[in-house]
PDB file of N, CA and C in Angstrom:
ATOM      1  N   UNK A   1     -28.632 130.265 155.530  1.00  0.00           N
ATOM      2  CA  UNK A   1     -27.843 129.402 156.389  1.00  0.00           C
ATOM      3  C   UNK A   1     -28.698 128.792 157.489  1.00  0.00           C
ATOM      4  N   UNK A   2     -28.654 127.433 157.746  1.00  0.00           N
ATOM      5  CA  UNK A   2     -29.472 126.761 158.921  1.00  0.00           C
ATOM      6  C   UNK A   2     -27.895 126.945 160.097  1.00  0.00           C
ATOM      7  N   UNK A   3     -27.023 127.519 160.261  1.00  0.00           N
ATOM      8  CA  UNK A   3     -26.072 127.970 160.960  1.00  0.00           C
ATOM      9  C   UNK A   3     -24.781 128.427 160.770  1.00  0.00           C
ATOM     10  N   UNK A   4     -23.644 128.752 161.443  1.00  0.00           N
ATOM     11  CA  UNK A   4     -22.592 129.450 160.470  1.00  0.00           C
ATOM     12  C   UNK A   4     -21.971 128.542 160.011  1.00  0.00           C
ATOM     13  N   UNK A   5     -21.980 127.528 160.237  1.00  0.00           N
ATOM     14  CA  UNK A   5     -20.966 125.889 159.472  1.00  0.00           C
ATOM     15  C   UNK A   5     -22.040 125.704 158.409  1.00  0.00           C
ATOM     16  N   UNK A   6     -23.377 125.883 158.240  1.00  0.00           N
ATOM     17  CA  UNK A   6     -23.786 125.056 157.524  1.00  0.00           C
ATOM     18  C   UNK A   6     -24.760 126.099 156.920  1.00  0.00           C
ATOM     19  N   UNK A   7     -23.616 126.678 154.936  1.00  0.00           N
ATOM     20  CA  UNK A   7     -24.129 127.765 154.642  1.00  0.00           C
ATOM     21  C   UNK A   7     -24.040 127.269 153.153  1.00  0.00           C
ATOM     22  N   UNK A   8     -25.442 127.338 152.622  1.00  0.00           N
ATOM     23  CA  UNK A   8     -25.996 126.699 151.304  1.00  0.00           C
ATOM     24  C   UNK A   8     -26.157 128.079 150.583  1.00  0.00           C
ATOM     25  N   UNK A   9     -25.381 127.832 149.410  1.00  0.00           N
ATOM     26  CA  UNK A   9     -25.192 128.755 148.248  1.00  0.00           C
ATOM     27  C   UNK A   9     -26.281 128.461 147.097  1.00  0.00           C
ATOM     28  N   UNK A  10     -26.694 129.224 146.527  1.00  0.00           N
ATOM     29  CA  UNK A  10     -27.393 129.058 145.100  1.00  0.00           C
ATOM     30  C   UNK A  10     -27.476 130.020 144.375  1.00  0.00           C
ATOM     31  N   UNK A  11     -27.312 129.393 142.932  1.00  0.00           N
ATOM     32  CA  UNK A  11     -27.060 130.550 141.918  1.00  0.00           C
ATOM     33  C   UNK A  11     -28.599 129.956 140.798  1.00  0.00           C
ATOM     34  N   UNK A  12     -29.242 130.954 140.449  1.00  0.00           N
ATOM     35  CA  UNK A  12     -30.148 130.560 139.587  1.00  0.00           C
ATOM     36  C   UNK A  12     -30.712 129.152 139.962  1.00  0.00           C
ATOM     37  N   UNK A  13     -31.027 129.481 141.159  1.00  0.00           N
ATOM     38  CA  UNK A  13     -31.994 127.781 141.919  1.00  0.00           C
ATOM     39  C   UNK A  13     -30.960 126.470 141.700  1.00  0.00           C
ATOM     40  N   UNK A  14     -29.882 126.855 141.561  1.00  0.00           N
ATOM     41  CA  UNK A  14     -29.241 125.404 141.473  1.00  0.00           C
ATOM     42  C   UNK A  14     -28.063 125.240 142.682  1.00  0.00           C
ATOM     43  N   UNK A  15     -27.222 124.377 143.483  1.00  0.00           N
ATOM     44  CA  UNK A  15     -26.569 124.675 144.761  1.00  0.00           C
ATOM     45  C   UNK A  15     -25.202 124.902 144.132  1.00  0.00           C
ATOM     46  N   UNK A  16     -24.620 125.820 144.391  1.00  0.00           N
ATOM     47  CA  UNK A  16     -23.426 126.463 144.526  1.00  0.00           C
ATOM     48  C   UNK A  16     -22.609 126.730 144.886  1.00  0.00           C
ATOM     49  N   UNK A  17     -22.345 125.762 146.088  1.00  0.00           N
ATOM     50  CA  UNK A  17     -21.083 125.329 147.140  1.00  0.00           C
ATOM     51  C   UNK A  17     -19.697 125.434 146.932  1.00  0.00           C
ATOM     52  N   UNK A  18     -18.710 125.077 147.979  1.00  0.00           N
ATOM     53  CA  UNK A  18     -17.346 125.270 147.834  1.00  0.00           C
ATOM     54  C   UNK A  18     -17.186 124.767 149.341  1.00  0.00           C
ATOM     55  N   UNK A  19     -16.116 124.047 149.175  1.00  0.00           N
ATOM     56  CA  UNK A  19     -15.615 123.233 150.473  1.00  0.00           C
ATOM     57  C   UNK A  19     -14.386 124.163 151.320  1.00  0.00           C
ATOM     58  N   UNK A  20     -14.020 123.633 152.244  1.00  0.00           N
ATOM     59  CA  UNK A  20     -13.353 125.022 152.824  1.00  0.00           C
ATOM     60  C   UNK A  20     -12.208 124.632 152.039  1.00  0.00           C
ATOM     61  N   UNK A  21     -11.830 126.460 152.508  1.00  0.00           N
ATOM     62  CA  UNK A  21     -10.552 126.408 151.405  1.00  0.00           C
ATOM     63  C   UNK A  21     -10.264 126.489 149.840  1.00  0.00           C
ATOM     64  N   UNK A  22     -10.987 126.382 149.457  1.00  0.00           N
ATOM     65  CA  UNK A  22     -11.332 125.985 147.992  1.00  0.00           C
ATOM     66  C   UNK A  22     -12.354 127.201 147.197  1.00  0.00           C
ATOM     67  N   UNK A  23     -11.755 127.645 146.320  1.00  0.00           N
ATOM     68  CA  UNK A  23     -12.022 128.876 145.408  1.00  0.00           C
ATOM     69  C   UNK A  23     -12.404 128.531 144.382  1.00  0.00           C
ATOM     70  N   UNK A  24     -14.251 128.640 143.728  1.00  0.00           N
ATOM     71  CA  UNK A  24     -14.947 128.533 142.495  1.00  0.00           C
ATOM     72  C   UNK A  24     -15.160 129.526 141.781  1.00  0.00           C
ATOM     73  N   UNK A  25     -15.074 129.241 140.388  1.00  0.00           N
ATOM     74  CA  UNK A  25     -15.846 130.430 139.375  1.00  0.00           C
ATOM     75  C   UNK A  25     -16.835 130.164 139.220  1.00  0.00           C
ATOM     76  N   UNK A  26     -17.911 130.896 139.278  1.00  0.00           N
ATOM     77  CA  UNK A  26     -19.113 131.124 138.169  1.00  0.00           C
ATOM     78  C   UNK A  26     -18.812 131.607 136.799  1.00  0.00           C
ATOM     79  N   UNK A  27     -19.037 131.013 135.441  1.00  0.00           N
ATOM     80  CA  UNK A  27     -19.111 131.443 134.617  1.00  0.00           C
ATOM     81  C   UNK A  27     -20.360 131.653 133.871  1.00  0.00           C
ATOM     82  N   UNK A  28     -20.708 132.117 133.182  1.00  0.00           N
ATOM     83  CA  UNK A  28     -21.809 132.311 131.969  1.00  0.00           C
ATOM     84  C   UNK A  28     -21.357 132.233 130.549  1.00  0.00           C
ATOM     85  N   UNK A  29     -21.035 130.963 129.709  1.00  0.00           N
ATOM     86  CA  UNK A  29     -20.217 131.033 128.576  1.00  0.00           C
ATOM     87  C   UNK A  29     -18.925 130.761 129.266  1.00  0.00           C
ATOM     88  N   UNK A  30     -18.043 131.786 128.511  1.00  0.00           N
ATOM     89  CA  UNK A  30     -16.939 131.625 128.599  1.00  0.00           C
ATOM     90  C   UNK A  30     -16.381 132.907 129.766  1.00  0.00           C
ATOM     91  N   UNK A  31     -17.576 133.756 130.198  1.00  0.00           N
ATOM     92  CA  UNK A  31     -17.001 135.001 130.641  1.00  0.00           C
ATOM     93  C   UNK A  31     -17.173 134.562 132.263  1.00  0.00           C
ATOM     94  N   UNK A  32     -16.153 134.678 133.106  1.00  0.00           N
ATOM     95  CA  UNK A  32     -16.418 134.770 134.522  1.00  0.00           C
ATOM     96  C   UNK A  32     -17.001 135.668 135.322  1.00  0.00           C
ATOM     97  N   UNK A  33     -18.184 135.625 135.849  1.00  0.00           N
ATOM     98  CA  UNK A  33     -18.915 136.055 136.350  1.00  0.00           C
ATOM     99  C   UNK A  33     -18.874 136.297 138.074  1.00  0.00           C
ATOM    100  N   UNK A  34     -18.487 135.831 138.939  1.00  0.00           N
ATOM    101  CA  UNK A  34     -18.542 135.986 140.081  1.00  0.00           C
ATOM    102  C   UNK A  34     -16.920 134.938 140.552  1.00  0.00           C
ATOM    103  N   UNK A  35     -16.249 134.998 141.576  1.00  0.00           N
ATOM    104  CA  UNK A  35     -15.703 133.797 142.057  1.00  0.00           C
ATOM    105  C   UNK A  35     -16.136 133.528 143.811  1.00  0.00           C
ATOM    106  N   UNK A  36     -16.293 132.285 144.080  1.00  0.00           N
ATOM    107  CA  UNK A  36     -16.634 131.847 145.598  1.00  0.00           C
ATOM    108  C   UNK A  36     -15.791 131.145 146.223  1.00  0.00           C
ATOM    109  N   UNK A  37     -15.220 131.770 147.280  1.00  0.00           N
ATOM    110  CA  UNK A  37     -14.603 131.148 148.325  1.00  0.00           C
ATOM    111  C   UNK A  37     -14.696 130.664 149.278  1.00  0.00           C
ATOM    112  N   UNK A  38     -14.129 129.729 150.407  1.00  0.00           N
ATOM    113  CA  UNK A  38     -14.919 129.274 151.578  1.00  0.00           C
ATOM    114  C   UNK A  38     -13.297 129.283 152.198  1.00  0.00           C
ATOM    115  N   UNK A  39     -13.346 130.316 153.405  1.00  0.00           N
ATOM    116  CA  UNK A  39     -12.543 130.486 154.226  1.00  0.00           C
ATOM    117  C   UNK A  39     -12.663 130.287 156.069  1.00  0.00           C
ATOM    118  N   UNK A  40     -12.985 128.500 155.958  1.00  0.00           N
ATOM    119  CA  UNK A  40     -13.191 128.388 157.221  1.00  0.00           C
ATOM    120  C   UNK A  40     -14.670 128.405 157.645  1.00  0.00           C
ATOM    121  N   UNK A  41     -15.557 128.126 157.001  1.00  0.00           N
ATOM    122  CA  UNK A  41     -17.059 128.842 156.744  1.00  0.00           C
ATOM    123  C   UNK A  41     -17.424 129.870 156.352  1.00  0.00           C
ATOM    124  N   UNK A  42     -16.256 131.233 156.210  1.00  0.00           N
ATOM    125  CA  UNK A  42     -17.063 132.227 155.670  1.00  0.00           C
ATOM    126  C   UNK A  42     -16.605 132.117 154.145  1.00  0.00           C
ATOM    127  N   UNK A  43     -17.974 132.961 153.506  1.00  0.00           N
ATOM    128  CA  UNK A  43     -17.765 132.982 152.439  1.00  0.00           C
ATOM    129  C   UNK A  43     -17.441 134.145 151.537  1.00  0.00           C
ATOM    130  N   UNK A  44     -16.983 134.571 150.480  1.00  0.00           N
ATOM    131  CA  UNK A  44     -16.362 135.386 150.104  1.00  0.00           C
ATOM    132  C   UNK A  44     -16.672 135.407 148.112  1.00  0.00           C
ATOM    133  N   UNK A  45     -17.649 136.103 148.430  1.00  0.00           N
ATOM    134  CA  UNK A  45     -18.080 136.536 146.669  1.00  0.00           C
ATOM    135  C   UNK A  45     -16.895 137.866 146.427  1.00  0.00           C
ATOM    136  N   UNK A  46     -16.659 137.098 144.788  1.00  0.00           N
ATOM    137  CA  UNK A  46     -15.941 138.447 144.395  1.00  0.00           C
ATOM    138  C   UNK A  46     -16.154 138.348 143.032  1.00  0.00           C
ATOM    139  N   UNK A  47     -16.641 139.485 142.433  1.00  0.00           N
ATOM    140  CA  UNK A  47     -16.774 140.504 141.142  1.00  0.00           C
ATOM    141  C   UNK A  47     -16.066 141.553 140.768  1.00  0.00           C
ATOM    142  N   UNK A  48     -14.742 141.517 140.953  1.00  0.00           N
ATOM    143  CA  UNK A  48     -13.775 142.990 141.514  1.00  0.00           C
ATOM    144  C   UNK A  48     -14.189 143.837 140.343  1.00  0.00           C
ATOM    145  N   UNK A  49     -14.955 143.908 139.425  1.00  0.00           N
ATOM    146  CA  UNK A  49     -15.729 145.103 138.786  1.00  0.00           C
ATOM    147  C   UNK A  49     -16.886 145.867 139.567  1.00  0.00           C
ATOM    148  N   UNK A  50     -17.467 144.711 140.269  1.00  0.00           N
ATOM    149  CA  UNK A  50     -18.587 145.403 140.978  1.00  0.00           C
ATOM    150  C   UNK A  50     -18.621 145.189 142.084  1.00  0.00           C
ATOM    151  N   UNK A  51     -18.235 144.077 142.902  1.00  0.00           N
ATOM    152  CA  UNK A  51     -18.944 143.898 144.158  1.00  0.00           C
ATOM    153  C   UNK A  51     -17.951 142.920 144.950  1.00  0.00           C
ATOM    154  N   UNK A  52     -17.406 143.131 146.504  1.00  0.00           N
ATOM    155  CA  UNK A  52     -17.292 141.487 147.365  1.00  0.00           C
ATOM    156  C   UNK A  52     -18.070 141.647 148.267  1.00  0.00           C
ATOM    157  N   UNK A  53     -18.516 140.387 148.519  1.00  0.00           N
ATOM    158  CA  UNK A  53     -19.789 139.967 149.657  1.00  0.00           C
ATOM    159  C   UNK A  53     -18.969 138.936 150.537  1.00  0.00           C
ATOM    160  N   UNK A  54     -19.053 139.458 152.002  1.00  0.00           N
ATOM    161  CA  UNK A  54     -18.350 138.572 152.913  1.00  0.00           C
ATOM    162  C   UNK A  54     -19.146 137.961 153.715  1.00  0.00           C
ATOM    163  N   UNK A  55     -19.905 136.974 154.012  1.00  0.00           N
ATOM    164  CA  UNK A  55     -20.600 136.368 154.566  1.00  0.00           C
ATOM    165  C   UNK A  55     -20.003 134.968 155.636  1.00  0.00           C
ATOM    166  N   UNK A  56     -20.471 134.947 157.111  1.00  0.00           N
ATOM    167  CA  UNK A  56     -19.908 134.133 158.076  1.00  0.00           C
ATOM    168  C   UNK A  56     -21.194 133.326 158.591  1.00  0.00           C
ATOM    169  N   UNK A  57     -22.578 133.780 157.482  1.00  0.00           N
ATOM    170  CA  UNK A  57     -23.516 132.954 158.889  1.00  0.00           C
ATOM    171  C   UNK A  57     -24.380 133.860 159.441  1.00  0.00           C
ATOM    172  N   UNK A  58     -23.703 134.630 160.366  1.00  0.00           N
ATOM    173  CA  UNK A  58     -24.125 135.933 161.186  1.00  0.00           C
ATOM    174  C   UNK A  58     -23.829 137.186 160.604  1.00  0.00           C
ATOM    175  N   UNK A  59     -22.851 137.706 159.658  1.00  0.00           N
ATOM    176  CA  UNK A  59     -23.064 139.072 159.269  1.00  0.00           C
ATOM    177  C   UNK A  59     -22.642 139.328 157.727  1.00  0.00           C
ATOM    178  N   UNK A  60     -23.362 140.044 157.362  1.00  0.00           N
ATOM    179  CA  UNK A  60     -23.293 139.946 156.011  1.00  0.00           C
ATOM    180  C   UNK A  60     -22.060 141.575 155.536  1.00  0.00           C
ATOM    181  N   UNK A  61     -21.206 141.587 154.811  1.00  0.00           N
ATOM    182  CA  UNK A  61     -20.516 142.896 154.767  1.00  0.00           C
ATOM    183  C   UNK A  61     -20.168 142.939 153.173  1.00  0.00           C
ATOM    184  N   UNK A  62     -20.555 143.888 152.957  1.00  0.00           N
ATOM    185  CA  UNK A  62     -21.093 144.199 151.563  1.00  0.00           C
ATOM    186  C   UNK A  62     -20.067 145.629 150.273  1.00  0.00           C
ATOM    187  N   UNK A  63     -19.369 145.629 150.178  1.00  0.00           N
ATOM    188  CA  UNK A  63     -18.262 146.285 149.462  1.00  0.00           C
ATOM    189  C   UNK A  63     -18.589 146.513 148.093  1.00  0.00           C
ATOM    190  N   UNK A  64     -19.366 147.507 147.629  1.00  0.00           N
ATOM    191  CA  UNK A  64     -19.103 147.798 145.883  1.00  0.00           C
ATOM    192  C   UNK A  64     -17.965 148.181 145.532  1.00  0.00           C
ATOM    193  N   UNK A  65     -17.477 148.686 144.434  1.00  0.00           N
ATOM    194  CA  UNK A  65     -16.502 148.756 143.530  1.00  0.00           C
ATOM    195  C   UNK A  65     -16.808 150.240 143.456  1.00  0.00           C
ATOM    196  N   UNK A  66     -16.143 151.162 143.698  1.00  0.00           N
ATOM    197  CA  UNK A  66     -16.359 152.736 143.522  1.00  0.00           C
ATOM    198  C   UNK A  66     -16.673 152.662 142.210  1.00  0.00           C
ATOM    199  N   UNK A  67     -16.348 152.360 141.247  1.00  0.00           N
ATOM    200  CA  UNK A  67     -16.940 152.619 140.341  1.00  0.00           C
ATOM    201  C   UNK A  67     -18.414 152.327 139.876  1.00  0.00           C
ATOM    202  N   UNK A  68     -19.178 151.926 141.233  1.00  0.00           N
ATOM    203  CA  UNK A  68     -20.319 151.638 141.149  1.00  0.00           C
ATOM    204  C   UNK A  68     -21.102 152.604 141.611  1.00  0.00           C
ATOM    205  N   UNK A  69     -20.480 153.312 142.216  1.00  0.00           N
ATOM    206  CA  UNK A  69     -21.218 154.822 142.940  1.00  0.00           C
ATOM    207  C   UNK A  69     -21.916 155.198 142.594  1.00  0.00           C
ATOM    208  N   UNK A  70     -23.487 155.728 143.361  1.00  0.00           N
ATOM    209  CA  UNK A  70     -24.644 156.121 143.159  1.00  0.00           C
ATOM    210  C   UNK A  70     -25.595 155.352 141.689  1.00  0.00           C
ATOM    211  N   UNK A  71     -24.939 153.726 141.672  1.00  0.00           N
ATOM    212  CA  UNK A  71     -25.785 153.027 140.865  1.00  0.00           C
ATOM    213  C   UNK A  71     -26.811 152.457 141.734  1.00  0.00           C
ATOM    214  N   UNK A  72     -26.801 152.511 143.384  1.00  0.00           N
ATOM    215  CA  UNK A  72     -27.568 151.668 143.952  1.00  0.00           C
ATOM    216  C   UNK A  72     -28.683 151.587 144.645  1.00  0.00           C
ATOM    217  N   UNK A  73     -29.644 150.623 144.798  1.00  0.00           N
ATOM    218  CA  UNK A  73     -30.700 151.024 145.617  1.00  0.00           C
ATOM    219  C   UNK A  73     -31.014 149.733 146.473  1.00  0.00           C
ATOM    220  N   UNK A  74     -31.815 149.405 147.886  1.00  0.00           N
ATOM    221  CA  UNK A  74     -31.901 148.381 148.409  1.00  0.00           C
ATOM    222  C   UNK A  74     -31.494 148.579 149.354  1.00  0.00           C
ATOM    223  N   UNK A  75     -31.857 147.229 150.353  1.00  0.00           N
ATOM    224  CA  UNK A  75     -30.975 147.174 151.911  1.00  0.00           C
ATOM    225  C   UNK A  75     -29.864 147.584 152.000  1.00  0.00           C
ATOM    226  N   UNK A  76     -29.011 147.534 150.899  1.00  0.00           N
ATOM    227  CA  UNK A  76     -27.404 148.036 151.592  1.00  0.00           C
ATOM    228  C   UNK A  76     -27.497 149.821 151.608  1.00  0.00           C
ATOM    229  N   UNK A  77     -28.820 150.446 150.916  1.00  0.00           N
ATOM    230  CA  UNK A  77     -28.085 151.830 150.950  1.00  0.00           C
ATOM    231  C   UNK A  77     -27.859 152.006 149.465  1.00  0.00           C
ATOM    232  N   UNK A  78     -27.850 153.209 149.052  1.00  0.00           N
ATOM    233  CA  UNK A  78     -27.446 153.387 147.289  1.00  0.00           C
ATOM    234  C   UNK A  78     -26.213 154.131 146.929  1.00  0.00           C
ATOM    235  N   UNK A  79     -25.339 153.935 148.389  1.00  0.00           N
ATOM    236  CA  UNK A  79     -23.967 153.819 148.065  1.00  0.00           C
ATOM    237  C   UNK A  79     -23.409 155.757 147.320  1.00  0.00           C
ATOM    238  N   UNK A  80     -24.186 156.464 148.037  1.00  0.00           N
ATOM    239  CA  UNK A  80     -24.429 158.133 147.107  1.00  0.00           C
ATOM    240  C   UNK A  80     -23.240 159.185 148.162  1.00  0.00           C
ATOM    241  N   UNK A  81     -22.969 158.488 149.500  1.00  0.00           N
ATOM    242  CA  UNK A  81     -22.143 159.071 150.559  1.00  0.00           C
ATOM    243  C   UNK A  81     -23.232 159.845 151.685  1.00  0.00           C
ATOM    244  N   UNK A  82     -24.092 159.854 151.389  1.00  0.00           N
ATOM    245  CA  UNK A  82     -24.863 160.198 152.814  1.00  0.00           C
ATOM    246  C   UNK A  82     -26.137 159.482 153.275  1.00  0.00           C
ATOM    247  N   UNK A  83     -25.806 158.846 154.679  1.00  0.00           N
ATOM    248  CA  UNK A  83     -26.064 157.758 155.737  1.00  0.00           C
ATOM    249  C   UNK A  83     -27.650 157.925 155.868  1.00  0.00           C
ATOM    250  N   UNK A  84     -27.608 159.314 156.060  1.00  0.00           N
ATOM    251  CA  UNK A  84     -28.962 159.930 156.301  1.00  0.00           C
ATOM    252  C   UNK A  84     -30.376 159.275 155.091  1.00  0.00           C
ATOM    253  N   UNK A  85     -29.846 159.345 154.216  1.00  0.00           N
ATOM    254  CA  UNK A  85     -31.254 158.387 152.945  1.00  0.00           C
ATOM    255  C   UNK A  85     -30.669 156.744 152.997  1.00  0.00           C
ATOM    256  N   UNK A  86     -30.385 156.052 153.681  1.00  0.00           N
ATOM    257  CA  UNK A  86     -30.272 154.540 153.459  1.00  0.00           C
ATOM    258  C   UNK A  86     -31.677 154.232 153.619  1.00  0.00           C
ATOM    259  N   UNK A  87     -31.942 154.221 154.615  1.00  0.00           N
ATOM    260  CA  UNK A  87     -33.406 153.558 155.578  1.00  0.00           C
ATOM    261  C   UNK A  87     -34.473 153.362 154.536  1.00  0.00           C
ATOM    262  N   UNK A  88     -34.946 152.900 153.380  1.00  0.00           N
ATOM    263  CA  UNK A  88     -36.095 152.812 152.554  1.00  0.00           C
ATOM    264  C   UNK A  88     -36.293 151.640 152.660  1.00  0.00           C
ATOM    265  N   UNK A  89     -37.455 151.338 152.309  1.00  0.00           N
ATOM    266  CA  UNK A  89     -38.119 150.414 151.645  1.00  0.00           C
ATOM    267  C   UNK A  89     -37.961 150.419 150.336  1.00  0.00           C
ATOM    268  N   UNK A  90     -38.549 149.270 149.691  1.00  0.00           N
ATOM    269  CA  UNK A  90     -38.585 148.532 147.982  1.00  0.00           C
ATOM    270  C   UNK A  90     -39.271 149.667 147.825  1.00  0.00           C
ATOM    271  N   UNK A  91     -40.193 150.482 148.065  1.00  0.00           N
ATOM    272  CA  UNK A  91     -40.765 151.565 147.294  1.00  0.00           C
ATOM    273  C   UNK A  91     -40.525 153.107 148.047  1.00  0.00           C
ATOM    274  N   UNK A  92     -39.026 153.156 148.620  1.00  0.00           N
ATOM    275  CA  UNK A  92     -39.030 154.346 148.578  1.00  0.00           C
ATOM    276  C   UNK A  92     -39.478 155.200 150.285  1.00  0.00           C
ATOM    277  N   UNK A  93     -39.962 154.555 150.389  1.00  0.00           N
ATOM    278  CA  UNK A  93     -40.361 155.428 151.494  1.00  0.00           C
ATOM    279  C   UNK A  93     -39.588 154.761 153.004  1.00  0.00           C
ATOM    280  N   UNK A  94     -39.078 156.168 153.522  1.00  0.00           N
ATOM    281  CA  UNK A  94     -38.340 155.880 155.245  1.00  0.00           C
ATOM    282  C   UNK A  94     -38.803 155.179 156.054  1.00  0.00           C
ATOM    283  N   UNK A  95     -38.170 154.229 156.385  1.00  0.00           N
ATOM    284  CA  UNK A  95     -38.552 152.922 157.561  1.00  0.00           C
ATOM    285  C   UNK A  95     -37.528 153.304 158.871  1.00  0.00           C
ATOM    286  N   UNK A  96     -37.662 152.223 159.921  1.00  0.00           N
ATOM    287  CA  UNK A  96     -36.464 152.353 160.822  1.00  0.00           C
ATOM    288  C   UNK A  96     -35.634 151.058 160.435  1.00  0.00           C
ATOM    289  N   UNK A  97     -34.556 151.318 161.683  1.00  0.00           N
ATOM    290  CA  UNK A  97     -33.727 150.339 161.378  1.00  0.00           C
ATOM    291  C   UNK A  97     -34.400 148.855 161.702  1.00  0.00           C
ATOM    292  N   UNK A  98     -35.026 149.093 162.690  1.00  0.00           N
ATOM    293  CA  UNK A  98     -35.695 147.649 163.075  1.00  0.00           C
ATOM    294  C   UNK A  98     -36.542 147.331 162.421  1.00  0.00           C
ATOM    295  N   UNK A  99     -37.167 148.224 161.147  1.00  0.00           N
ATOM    296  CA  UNK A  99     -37.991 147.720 160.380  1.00  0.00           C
ATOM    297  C   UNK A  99     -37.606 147.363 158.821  1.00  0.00           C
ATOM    298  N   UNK A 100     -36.233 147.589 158.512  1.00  0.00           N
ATOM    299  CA  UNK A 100     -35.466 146.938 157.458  1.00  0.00           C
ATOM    300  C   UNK A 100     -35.284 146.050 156.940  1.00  0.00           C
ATOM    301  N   UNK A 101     -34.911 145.371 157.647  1.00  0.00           N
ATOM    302  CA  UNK A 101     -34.917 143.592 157.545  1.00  0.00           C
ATOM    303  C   UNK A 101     -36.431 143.472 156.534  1.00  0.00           C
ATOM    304  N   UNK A 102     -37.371 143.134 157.575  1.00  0.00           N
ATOM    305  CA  UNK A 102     -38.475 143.018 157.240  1.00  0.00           C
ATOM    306  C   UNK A 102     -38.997 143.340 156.232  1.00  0.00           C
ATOM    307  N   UNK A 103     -38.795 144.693 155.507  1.00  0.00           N
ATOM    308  CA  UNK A 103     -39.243 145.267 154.502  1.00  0.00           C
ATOM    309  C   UNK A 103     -38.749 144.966 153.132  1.00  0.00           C
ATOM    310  N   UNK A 104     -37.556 143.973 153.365  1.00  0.00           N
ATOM    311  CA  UNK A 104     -36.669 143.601 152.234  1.00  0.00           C
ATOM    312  C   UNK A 104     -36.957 142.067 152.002  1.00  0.00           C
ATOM    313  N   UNK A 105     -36.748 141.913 152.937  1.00  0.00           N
ATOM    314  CA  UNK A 105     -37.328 139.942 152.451  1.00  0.00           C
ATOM    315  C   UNK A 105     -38.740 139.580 152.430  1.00  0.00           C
ATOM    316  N   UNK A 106     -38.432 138.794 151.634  1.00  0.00           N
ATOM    317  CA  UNK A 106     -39.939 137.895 151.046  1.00  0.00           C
ATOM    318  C   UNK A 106     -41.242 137.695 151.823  1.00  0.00           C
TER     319      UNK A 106
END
């Protein structure tokens, strides 16, 4: 996002938008894959098998699907119920919080 009004989507390098108000599918074939919403600027991924992603700009809030439990690894945490092992890096090893960010993006 270059700000919270002005938040550019992409799926597989191509732009992936939705105007406010207005609810898209992603498909692959014929199977639906994700849907995107735009509620006022925020945005609202949903996979109700796996995942909603609520995004405003400024905070990102991140919801798996219990039935995803202890599939996960990455910035959000691997989702296992204890707080105490989130903090890694891409390879594993304990960072702080202020050094998270950083350790995850490009």
């Amino acid at each position: 996002p270059t700000s919270p009004t002005s938040i550019s989507v992409k799926v597989n390098g191509s732009p992936f938008n939705v105007a406010d108000g207005e609810t898209k599918p992603f498909k692959s074939g014929a199977s639906e894959i994700f849907k995107l919403s735009n509620w006022g600027g925020t945005l609202l991924l949903v996979n109700p098998e796996v995942v909603i992603v609520n995004f405003d700009g400024n905070f990102v809030q991140v919801l798996p699907n219990v039935s995803t439990k202890g599939q996960h690894c990455g910035a959000c945490g691997n989702y296992d119920g204890n707080k105490f092992n989130n903090l890694r890096d891409r390879s594993g090893n304990t960072v702080t919080q202020a050094e998270l960010p950083t350790k995850w993006c490009k």
